[in-house]
PDB file of N, CA and C in Angstrom:
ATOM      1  N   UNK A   1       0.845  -1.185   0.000  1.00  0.00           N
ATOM      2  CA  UNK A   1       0.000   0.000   0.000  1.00  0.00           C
ATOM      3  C   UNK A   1       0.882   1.238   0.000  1.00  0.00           C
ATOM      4  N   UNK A   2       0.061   2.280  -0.864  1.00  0.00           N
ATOM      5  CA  UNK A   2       1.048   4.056  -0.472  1.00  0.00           C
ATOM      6  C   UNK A   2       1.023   4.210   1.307  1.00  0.00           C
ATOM      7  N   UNK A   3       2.236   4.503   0.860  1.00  0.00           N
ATOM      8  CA  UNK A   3       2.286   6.108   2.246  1.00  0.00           C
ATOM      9  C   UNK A   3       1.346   6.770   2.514  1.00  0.00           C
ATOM     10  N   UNK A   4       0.600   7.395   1.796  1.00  0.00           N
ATOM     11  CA  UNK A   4      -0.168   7.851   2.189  1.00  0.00           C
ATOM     12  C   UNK A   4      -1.520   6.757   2.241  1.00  0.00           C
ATOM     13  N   UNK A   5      -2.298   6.259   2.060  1.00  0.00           N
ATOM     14  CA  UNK A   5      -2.950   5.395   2.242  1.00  0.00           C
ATOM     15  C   UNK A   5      -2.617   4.684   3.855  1.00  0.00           C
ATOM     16  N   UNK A   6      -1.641   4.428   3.977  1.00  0.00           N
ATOM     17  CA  UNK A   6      -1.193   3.532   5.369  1.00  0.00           C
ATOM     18  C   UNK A   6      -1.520   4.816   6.672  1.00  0.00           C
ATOM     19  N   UNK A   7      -1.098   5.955   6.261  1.00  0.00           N
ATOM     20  CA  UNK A   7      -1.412   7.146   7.201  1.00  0.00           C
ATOM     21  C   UNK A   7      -2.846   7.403   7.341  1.00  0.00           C
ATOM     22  N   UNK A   8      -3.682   7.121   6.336  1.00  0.00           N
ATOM     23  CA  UNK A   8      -4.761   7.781   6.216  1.00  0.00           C
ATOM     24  C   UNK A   8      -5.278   6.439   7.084  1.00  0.00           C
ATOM     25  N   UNK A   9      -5.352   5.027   7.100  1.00  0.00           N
ATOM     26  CA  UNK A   9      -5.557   4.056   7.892  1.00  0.00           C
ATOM     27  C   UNK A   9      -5.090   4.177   9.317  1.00  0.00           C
ATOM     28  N   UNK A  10      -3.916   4.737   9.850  1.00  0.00           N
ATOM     29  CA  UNK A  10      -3.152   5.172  10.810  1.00  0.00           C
ATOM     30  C   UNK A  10      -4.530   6.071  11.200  1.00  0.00           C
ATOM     31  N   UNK A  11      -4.460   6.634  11.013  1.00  0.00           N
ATOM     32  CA  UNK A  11      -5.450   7.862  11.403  1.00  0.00           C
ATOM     33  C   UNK A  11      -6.773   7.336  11.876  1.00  0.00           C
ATOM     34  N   UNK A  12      -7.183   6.422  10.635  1.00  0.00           N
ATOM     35  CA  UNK A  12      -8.705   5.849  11.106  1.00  0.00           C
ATOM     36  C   UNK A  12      -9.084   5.002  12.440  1.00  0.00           C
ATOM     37  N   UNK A  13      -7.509   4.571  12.844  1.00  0.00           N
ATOM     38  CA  UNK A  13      -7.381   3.300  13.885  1.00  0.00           C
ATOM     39  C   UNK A  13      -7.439   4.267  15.016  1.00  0.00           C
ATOM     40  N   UNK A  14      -6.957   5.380  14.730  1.00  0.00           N
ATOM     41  CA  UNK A  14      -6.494   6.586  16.022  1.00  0.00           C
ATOM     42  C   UNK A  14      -8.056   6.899  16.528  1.00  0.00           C
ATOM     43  N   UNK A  15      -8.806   7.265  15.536  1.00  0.00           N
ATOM     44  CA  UNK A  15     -10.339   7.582  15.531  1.00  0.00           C
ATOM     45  C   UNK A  15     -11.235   6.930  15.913  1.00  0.00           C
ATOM     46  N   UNK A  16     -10.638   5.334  15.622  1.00  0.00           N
ATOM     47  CA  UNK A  16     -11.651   4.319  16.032  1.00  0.00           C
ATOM     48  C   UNK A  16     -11.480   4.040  17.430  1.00  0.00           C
ATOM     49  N   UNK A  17     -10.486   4.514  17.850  1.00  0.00           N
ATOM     50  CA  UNK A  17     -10.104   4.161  19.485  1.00  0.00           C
ATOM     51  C   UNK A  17     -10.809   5.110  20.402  1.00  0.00           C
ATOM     52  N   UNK A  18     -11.015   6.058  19.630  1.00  0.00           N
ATOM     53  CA  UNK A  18     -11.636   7.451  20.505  1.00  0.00           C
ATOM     54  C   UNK A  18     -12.906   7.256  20.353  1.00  0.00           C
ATOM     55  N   UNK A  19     -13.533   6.375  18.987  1.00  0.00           N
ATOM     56  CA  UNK A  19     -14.910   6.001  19.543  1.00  0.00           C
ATOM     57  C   UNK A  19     -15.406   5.315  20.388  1.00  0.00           C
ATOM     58  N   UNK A  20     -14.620   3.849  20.349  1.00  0.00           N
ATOM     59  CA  UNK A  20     -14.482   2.901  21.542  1.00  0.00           C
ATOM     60  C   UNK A  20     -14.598   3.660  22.681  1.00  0.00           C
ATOM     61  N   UNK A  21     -13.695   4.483  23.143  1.00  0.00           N
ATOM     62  CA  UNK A  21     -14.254   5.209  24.422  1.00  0.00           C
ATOM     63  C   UNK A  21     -15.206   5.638  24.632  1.00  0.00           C
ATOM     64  N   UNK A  22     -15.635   6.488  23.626  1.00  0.00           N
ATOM     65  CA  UNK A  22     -16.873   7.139  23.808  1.00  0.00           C
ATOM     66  C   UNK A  22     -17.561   6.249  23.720  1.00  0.00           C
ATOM     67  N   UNK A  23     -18.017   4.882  23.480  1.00  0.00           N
ATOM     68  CA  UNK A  23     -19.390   4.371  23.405  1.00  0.00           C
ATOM     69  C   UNK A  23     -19.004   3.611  24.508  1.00  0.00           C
ATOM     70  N   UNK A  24     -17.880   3.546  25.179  1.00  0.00           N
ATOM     71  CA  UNK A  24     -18.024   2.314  26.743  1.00  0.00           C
ATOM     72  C   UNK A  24     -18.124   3.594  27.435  1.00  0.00           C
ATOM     73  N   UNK A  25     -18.213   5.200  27.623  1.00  0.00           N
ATOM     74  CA  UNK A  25     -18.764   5.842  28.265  1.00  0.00           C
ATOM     75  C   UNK A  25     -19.765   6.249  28.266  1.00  0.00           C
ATOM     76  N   UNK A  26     -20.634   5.776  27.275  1.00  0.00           N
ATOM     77  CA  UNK A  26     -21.883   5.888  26.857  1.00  0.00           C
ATOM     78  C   UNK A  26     -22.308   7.753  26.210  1.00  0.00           C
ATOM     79  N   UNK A  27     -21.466   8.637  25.489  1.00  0.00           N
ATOM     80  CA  UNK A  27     -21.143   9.647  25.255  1.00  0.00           C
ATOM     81  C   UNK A  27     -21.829   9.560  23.677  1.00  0.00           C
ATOM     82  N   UNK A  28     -22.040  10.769  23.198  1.00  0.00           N
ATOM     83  CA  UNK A  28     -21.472  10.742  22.057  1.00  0.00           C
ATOM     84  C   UNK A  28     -19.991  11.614  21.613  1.00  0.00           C
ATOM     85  N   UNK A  29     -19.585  11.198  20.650  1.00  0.00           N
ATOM     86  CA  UNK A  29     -18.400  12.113  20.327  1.00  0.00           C
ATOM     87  C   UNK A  29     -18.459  13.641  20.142  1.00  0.00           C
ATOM     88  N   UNK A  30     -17.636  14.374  20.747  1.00  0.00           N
ATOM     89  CA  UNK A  30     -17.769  15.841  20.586  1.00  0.00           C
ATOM     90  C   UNK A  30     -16.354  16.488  20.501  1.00  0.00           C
ATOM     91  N   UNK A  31     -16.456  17.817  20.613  1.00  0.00           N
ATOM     92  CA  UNK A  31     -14.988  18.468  20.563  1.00  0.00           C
ATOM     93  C   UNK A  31     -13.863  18.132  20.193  1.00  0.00           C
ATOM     94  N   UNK A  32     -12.853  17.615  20.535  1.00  0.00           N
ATOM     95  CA  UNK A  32     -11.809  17.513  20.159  1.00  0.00           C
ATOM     96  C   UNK A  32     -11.555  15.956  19.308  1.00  0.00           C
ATOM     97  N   UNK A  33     -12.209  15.148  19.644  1.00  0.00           N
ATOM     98  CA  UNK A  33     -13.022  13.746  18.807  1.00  0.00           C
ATOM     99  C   UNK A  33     -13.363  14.391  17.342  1.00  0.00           C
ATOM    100  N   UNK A  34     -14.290  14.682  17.344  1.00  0.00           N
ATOM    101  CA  UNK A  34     -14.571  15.452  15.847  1.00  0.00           C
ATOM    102  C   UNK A  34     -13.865  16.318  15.429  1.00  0.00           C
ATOM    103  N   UNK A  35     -13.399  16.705  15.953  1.00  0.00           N
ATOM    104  CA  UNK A  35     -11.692  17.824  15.215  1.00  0.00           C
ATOM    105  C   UNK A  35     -11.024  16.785  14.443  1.00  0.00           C
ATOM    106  N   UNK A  36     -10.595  15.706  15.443  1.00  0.00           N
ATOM    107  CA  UNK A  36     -10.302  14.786  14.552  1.00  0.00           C
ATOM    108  C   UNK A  36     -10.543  14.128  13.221  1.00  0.00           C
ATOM    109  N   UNK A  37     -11.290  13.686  13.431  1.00  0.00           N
ATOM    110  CA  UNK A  37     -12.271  13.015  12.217  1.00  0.00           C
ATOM    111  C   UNK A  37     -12.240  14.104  11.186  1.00  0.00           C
ATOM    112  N   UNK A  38     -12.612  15.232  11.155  1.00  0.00           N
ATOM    113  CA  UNK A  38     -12.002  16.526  10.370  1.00  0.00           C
ATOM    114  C   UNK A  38     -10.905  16.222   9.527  1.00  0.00           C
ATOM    115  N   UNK A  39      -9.861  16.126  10.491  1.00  0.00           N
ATOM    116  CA  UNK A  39      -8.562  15.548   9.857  1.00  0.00           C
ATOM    117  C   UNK A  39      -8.779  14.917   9.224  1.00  0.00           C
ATOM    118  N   UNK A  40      -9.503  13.633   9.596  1.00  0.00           N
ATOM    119  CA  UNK A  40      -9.591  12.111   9.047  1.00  0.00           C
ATOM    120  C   UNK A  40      -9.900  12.302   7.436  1.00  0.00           C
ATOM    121  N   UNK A  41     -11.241  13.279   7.413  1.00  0.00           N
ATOM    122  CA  UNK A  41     -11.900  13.107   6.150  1.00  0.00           C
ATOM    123  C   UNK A  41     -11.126  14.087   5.393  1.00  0.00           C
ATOM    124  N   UNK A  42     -10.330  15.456   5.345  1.00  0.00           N
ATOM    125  CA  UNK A  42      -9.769  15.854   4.851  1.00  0.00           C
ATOM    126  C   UNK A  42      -8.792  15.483   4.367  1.00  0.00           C
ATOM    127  N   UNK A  43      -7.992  14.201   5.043  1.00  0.00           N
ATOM    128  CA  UNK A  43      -7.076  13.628   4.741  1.00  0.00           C
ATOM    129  C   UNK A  43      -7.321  12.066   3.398  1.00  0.00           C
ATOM    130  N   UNK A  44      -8.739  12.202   3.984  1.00  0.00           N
ATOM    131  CA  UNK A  44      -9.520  11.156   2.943  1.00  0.00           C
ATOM    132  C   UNK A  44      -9.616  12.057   1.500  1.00  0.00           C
ATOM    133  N   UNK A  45     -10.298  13.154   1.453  1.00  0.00           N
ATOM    134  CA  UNK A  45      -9.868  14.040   0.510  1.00  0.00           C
ATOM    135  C   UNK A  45      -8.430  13.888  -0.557  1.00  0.00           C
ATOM    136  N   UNK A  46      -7.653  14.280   0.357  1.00  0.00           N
ATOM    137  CA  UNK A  46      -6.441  14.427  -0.191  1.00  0.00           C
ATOM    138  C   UNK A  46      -5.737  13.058  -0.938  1.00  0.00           C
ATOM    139  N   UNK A  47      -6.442  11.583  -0.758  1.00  0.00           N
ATOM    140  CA  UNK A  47      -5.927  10.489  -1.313  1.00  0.00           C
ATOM    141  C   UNK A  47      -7.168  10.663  -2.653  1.00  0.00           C
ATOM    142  N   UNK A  48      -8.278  10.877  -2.609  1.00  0.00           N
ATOM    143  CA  UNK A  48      -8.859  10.590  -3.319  1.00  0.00           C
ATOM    144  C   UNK A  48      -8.432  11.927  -4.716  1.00  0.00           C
ATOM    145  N   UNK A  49      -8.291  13.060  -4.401  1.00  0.00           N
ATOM    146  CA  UNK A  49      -7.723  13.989  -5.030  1.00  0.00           C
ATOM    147  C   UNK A  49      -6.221  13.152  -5.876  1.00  0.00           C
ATOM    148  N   UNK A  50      -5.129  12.553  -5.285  1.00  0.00           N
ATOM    149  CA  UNK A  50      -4.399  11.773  -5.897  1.00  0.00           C
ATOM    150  C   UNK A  50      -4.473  10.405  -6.773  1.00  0.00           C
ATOM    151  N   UNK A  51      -5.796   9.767  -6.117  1.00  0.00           N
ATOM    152  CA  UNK A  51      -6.436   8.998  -6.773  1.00  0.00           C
ATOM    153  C   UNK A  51      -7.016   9.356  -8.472  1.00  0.00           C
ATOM    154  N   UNK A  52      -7.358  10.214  -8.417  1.00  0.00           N
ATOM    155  CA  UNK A  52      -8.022  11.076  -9.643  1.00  0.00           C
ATOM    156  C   UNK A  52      -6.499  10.873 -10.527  1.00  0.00           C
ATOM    157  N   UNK A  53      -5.512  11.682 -10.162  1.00  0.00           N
ATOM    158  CA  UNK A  53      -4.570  12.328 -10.843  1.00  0.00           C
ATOM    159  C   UNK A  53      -4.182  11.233 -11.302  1.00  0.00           C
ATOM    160  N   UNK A  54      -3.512   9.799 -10.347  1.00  0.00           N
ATOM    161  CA  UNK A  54      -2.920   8.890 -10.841  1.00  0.00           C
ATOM    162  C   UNK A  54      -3.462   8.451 -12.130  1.00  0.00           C
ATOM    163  N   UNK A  55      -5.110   8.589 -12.356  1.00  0.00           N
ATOM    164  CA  UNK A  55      -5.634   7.654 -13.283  1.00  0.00           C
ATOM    165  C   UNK A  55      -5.641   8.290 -14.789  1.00  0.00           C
ATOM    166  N   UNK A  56      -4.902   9.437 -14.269  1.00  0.00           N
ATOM    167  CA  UNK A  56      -4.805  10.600 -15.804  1.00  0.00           C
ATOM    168  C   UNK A  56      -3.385  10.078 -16.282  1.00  0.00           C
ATOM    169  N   UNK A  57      -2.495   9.324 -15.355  1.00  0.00           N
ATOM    170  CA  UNK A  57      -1.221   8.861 -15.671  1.00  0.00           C
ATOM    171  C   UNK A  57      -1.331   7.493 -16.444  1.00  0.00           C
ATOM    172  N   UNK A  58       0.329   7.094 -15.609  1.00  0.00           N
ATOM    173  CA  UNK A  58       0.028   5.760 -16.443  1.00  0.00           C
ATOM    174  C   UNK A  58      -0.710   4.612 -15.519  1.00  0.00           C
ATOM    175  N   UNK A  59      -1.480   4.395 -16.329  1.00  0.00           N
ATOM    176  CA  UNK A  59      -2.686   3.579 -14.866  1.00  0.00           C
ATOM    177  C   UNK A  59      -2.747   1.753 -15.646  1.00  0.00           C
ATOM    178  N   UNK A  60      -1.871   1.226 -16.797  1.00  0.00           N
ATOM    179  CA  UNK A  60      -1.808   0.055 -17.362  1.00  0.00           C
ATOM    180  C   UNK A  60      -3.169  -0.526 -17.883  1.00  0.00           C
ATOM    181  N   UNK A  61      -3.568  -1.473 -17.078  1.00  0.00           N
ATOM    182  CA  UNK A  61      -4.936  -2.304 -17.670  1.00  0.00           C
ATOM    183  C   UNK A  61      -5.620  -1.759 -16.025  1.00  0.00           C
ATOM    184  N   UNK A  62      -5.474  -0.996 -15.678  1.00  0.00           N
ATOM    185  CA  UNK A  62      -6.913  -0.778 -13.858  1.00  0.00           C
ATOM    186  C   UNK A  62      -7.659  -0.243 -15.160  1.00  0.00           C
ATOM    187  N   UNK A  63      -9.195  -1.559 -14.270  1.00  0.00           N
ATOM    188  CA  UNK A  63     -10.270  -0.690 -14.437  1.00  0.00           C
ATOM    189  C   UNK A  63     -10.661   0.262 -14.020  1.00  0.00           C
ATOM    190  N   UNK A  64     -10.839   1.064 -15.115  1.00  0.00           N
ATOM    191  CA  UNK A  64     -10.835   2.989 -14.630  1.00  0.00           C
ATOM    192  C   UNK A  64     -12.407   3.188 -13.884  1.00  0.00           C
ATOM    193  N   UNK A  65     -13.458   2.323 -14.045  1.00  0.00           N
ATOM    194  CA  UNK A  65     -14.885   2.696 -13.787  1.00  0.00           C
ATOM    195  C   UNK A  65     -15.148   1.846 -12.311  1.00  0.00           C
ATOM    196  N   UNK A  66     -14.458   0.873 -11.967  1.00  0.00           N
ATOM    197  CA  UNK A  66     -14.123   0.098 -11.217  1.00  0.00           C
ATOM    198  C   UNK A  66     -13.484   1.014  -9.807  1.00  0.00           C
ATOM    199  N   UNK A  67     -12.528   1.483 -10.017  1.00  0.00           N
ATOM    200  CA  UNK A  67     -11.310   2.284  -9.167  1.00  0.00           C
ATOM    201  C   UNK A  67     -11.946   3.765  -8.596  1.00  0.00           C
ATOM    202  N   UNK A  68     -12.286   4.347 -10.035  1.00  0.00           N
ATOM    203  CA  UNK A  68     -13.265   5.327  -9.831  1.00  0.00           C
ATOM    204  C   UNK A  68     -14.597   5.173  -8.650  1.00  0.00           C
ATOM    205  N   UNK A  69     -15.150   3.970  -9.214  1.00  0.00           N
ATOM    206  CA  UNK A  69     -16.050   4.014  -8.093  1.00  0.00           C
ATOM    207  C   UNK A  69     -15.908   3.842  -6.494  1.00  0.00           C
ATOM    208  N   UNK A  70     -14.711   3.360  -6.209  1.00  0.00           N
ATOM    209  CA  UNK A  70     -14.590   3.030  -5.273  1.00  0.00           C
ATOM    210  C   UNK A  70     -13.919   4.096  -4.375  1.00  0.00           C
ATOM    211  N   UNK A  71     -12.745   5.078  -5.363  1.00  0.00           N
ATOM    212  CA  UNK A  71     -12.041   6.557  -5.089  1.00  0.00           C
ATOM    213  C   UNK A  71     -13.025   7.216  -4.839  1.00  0.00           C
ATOM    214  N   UNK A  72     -14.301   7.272  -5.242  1.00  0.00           N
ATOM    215  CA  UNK A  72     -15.136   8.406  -5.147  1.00  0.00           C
ATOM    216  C   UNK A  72     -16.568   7.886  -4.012  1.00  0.00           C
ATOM    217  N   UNK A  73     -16.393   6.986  -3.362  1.00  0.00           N
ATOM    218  CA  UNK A  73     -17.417   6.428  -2.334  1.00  0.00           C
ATOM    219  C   UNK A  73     -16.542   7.096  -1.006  1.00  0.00           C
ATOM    220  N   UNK A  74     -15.277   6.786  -0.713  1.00  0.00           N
ATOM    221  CA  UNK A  74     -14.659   6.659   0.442  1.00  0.00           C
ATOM    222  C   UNK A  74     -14.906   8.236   0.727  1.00  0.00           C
ATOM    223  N   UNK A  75     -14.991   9.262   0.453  1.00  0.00           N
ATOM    224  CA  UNK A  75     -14.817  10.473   0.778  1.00  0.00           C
ATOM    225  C   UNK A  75     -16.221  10.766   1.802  1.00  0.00           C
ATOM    226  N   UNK A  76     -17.300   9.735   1.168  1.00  0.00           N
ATOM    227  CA  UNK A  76     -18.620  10.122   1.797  1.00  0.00           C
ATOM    228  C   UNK A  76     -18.520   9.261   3.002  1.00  0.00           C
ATOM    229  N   UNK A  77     -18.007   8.470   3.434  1.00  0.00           N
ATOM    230  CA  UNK A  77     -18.139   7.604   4.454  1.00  0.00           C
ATOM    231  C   UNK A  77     -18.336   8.089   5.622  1.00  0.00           C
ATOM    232  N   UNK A  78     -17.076   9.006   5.953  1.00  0.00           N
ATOM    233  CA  UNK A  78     -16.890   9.518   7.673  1.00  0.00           C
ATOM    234  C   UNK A  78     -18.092  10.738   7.732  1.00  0.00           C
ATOM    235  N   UNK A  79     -18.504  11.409   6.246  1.00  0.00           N
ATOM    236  CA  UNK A  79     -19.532  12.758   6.587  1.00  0.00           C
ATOM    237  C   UNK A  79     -20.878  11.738   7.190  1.00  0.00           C
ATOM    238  N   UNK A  80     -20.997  10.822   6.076  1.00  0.00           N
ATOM    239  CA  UNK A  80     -22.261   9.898   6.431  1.00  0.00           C
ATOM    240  C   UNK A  80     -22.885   9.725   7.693  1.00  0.00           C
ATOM    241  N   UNK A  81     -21.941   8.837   8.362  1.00  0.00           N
ATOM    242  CA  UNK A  81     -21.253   8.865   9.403  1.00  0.00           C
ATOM    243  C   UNK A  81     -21.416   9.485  10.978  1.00  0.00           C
ATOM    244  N   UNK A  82     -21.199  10.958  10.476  1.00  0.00           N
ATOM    245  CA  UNK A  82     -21.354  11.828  11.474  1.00  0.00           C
ATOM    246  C   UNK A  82     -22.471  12.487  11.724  1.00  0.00           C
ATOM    247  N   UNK A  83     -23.517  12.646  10.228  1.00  0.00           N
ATOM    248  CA  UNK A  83     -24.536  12.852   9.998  1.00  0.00           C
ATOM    249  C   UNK A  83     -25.458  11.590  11.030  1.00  0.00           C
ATOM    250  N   UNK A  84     -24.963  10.607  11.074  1.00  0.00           N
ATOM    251  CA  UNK A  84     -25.746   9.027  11.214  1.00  0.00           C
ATOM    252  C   UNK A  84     -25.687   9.364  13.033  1.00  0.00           C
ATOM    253  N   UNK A  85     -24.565   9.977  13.295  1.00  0.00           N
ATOM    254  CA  UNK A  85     -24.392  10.103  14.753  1.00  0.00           C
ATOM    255  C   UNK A  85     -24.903  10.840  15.319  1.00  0.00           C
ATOM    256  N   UNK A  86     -25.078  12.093  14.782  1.00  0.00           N
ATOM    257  CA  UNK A  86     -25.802  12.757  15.070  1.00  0.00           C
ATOM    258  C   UNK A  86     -27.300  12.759  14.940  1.00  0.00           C
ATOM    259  N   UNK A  87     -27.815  12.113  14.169  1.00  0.00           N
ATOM    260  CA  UNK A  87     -29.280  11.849  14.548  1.00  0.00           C
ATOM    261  C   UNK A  87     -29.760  10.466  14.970  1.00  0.00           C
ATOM    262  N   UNK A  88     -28.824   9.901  15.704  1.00  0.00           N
ATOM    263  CA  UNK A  88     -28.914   8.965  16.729  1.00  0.00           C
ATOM    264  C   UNK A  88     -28.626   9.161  17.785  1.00  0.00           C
ATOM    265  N   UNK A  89     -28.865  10.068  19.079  1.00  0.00           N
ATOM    266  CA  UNK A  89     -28.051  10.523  20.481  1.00  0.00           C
ATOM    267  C   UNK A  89     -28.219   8.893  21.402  1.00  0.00           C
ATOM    268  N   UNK A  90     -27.547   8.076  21.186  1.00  0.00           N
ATOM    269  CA  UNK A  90     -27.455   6.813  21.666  1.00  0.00           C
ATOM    270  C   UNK A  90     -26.361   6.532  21.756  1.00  0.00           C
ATOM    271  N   UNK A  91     -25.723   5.374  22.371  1.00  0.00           N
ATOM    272  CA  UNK A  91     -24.258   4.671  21.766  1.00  0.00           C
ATOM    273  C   UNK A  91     -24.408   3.989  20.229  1.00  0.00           C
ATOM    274  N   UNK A  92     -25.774   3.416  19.748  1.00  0.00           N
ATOM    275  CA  UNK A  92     -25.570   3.131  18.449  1.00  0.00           C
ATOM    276  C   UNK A  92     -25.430   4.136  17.311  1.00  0.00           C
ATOM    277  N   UNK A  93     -25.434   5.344  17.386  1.00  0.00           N
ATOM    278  CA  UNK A  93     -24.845   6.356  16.913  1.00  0.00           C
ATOM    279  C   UNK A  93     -23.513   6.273  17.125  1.00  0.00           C
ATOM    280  N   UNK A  94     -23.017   6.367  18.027  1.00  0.00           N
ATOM    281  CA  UNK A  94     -21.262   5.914  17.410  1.00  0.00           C
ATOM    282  C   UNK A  94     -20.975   5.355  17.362  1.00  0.00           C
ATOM    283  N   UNK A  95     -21.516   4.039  17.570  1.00  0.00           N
ATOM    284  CA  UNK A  95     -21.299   2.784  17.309  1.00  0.00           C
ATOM    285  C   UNK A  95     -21.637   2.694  14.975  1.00  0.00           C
ATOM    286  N   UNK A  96     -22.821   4.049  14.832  1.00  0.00           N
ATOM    287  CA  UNK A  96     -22.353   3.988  13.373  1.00  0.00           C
ATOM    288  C   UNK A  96     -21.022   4.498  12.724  1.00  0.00           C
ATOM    289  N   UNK A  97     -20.743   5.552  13.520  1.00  0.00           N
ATOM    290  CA  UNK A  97     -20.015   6.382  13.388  1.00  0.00           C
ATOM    291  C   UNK A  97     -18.784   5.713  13.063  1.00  0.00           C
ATOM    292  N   UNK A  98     -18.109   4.739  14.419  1.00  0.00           N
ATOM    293  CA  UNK A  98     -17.265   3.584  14.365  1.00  0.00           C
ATOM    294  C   UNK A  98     -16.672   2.989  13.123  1.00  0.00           C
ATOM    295  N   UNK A  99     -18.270   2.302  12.262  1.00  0.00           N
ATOM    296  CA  UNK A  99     -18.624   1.581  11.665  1.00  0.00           C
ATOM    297  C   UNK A  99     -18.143   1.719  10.429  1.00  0.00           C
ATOM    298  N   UNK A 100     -18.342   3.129  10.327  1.00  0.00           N
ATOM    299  CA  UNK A 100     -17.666   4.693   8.942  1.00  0.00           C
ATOM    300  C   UNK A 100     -16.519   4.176   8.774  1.00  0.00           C
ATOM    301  N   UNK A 101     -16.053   5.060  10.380  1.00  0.00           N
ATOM    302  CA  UNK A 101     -14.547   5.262  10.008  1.00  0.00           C
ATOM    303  C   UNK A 101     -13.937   3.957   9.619  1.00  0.00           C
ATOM    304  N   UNK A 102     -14.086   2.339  10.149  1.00  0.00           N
ATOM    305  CA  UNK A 102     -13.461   1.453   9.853  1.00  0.00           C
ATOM    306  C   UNK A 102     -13.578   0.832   8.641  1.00  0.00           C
ATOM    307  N   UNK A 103     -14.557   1.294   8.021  1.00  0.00           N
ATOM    308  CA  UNK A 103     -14.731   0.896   6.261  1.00  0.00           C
ATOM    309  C   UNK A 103     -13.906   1.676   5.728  1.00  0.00           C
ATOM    310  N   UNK A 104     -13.136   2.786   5.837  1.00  0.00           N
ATOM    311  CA  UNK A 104     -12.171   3.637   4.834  1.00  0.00           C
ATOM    312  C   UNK A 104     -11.201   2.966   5.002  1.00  0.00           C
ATOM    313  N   UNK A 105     -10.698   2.390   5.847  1.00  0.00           N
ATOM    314  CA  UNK A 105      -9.212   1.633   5.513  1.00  0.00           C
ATOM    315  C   UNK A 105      -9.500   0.290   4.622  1.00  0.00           C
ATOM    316  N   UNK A 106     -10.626   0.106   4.730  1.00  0.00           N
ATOM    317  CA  UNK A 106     -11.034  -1.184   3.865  1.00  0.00           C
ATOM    318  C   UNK A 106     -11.115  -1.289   2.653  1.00  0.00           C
ATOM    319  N   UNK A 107     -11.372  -0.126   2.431  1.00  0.00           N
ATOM    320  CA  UNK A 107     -11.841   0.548   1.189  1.00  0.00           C
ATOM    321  C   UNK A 107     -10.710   1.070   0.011  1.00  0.00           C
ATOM    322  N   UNK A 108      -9.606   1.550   0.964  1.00  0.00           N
ATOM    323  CA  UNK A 108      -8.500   2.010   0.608  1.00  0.00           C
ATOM    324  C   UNK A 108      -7.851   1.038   0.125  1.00  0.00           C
ATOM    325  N   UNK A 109      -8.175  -0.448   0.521  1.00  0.00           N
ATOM    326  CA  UNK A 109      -6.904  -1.464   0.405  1.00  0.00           C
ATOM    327  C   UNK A 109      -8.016  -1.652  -0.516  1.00  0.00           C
ATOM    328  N   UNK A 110      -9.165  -1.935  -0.874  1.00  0.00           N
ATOM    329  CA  UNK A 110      -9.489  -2.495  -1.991  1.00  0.00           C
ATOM    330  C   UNK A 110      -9.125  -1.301  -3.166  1.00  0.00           C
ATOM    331  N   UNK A 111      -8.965  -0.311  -2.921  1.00  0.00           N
ATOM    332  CA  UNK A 111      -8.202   0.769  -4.217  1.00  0.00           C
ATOM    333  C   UNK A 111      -6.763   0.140  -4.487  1.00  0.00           C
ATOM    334  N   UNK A 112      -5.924  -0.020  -3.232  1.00  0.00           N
ATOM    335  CA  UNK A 112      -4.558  -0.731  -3.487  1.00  0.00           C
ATOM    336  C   UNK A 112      -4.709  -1.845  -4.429  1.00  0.00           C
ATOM    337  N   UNK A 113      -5.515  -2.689  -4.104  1.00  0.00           N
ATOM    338  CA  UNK A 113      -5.960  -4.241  -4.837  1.00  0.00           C
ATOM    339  C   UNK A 113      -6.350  -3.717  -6.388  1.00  0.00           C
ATOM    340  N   UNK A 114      -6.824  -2.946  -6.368  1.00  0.00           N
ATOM    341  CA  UNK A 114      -7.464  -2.594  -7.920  1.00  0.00           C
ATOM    342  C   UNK A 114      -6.257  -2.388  -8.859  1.00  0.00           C
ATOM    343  N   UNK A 115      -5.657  -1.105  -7.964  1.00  0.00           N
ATOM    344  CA  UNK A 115      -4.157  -0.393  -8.782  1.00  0.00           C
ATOM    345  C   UNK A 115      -3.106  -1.577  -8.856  1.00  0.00           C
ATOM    346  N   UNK A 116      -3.243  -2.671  -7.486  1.00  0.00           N
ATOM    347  CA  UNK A 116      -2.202  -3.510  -8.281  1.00  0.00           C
ATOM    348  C   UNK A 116      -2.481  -4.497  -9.210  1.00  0.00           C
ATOM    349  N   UNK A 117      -3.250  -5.112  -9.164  1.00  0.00           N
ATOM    350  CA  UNK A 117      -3.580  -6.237 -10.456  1.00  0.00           C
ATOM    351  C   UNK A 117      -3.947  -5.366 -11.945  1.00  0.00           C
ATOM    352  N   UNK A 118      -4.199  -3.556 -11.691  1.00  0.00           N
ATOM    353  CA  UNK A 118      -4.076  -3.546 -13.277  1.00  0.00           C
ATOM    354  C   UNK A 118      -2.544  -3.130 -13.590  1.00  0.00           C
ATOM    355  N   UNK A 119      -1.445  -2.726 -13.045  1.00  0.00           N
ATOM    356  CA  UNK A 119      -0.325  -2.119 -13.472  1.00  0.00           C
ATOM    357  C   UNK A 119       0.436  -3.399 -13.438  1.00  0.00           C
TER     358      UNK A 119
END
């Protein structure tokens, strides 16, 4: 996997730990938790923004409609997400929230998987 990809997973694990707390304190996430996640998705941004570019390069046999779809899902995940948490004031609200953030690293490696079997 990229560098950046492994960071942007780094990040999600950091996020997912701060939900874990918050839902064995029975909380929802606030302040400095969602600052985070900020990061998170901006930083989700910034792969998918490179994602784009790579596929204007040399991208071999990747399916371009394939890769695409999958570059352009991950960005909505963590907003989803927070939206989902917020109109759930429960622990299963961040328990969706959770749910978000741990599909972007999943998601990411299935972009890795794509880019490597076409190059």
């Amino acid at each position: 996997m990229d560098l950046l990809m492994v960071g942007v997973a780094a990040l999600c694990g950091v996020a997912a730990v701060g939900l874990v707390v918050e839902m064995v304190r029975n909380r929802q996430p606030g302040g400095l938790l969602l600052d985070f996640l900020g990061l998170v998705a901006a930083s989700v941004l910034v792969v998918t923004v490179w994602g784009v570019v790579r596929l204007f390069g040399d991208r071999g046999d990747v399916p371009v409609w394939e890769y695409l779809g999958y570059l352009l899902l991950v960005p909505f995940c963590i907003p989803a997400g927070i939206v989902w948490s917020h109109g759930e004031r429960s622990r299963g609200g961040t328990a969706a929230l959770l749910v978000a953030v741990l599909v972007v690293p999943f998601l990411l490696l299935r972009l890795h998987d794509i880019w490597a079997a076409g190059t």
